[in-house]
C-alpha atoms as a PDB file:
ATOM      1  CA  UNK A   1      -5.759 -39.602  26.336  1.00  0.00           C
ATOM      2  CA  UNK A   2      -7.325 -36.170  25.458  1.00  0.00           C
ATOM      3  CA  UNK A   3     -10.601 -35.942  24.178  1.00  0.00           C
ATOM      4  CA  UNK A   4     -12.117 -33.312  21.492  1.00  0.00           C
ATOM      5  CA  UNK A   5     -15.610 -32.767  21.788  1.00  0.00           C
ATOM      6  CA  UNK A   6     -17.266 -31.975  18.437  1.00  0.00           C
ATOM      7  CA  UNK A   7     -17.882 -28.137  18.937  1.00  0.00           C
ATOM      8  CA  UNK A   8     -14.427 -27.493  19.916  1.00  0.00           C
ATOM      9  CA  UNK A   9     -13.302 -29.229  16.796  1.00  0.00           C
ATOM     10  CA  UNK A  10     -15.977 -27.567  14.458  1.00  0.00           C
ATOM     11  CA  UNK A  11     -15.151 -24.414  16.011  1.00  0.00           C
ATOM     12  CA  UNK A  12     -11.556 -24.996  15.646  1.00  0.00           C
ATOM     13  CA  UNK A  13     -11.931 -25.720  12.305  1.00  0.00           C
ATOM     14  CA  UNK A  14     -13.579 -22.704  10.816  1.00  0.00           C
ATOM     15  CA  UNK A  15     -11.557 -21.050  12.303  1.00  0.00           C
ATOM     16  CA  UNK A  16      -8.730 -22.404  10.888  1.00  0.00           C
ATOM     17  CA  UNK A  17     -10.768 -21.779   7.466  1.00  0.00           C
ATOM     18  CA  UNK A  18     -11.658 -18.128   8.026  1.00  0.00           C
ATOM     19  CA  UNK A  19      -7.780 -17.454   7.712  1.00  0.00           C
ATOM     20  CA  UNK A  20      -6.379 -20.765   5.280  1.00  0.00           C
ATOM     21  CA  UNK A  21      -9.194 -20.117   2.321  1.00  0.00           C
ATOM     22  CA  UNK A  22      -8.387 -16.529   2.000  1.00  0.00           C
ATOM     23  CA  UNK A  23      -5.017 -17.414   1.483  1.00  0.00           C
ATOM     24  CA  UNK A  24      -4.783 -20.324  -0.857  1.00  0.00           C
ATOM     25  CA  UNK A  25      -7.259 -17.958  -2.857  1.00  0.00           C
ATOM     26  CA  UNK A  26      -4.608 -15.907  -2.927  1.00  0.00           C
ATOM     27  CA  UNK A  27      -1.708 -18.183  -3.999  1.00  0.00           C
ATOM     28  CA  UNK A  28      -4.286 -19.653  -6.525  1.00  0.00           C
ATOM     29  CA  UNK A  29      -5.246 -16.670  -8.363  1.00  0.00           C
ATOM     30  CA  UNK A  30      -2.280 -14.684  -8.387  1.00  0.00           C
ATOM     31  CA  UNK A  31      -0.325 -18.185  -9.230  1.00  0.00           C
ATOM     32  CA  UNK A  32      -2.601 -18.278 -12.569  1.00  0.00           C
ATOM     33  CA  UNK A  33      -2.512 -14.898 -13.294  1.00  0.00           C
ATOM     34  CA  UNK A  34       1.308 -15.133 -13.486  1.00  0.00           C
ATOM     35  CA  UNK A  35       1.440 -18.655 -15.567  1.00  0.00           C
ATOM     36  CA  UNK A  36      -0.727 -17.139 -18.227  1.00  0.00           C
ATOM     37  CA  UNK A  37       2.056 -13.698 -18.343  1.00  0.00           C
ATOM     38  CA  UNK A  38       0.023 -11.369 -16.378  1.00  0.00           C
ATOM     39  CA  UNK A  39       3.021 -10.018 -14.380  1.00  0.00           C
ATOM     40  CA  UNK A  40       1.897  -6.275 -13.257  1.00  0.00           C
ATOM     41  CA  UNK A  41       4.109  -3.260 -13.571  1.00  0.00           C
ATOM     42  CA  UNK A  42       4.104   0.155 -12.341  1.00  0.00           C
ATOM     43  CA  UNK A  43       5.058   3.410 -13.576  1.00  0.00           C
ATOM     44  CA  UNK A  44       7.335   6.216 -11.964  1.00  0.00           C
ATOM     45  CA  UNK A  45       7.752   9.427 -12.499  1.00  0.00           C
ATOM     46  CA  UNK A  46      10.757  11.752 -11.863  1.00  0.00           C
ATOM     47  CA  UNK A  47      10.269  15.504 -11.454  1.00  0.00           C
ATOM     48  CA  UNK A  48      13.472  17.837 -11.784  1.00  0.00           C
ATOM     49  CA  UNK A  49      13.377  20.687  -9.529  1.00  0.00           C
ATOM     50  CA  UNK A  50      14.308  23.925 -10.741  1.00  0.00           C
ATOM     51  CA  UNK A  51      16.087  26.070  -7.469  1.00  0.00           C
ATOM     52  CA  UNK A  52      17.707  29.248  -8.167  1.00  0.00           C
ATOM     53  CA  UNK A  53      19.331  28.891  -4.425  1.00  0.00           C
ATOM     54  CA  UNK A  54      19.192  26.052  -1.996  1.00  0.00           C
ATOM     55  CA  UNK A  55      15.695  26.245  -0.013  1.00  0.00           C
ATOM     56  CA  UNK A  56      15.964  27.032   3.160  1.00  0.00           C
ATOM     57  CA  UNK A  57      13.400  28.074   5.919  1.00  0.00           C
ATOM     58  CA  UNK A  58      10.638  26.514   8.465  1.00  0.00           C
ATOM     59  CA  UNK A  59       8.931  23.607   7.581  1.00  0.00           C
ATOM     60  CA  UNK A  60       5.550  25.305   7.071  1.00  0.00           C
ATOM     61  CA  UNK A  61       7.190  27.908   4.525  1.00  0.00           C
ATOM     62  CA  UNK A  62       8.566  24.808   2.354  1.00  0.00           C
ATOM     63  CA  UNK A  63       4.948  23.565   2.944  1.00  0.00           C
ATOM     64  CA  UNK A  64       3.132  26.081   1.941  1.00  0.00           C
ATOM     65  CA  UNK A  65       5.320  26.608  -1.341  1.00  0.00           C
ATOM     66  CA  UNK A  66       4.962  22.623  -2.013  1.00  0.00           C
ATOM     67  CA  UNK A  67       1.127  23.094  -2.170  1.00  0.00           C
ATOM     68  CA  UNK A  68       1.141  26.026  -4.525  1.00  0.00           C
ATOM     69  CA  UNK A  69       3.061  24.116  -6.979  1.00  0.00           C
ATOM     70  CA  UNK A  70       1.259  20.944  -6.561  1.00  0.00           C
ATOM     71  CA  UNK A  71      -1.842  22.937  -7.684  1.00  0.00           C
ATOM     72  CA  UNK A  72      -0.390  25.250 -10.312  1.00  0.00           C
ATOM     73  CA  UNK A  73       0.422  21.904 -11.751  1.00  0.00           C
ATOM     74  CA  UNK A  74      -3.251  20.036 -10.758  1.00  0.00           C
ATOM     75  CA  UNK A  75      -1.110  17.037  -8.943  1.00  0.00           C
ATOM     76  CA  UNK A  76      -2.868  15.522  -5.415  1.00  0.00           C
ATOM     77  CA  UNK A  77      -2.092  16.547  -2.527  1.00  0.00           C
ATOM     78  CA  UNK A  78      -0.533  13.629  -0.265  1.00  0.00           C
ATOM     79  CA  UNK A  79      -1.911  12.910   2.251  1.00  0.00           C
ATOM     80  CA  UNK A  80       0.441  12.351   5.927  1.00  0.00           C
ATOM     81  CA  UNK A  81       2.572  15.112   7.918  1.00  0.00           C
ATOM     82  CA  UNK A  82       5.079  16.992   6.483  1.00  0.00           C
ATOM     83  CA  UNK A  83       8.555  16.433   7.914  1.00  0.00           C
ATOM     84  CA  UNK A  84      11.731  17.571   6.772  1.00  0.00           C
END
């Protein structure tokens, strides 16, 4: 027969916690949220580039020419690499 001493099982137990409550939180809140209509949405935005011929060159040209426009136009900077 195994035997649990009562630290292990305390132990065990908030552990088991630390990562259940979080969780059913979770479900609870968002679970409301969506019963009373709150649904969330997002927004997108599409940009139509204007080329007068196809853009070619090294990646740190087409870099470099991304970041002027991005602040002609006051838009962020993303963050990451660029990559082609």
């Amino acid at each position: 027969m195994i035997t649990f001493n009562r630290a292990f099982l305390v132990k065990s137990h908030m552990a088991l916690a630390a990562f259940i409550l979080p969780v059913a939180l979770m479900f609870f809140i968002t679970g409301a949220l969506y019963t009373w209509g709150e649904k969330g949405s997002y927004d997108t935005e599409t940009y139509k580039l204007q080329l007068r011929q196809p853009m070619q060159g090294n990646q740190s040209w087409l870099s470099q020419k991304l970041i002027a426009k991005l602040e002609l136009r006051d838009i962020e900077i993303p963050s990451g690499m660029a990559k082609i």
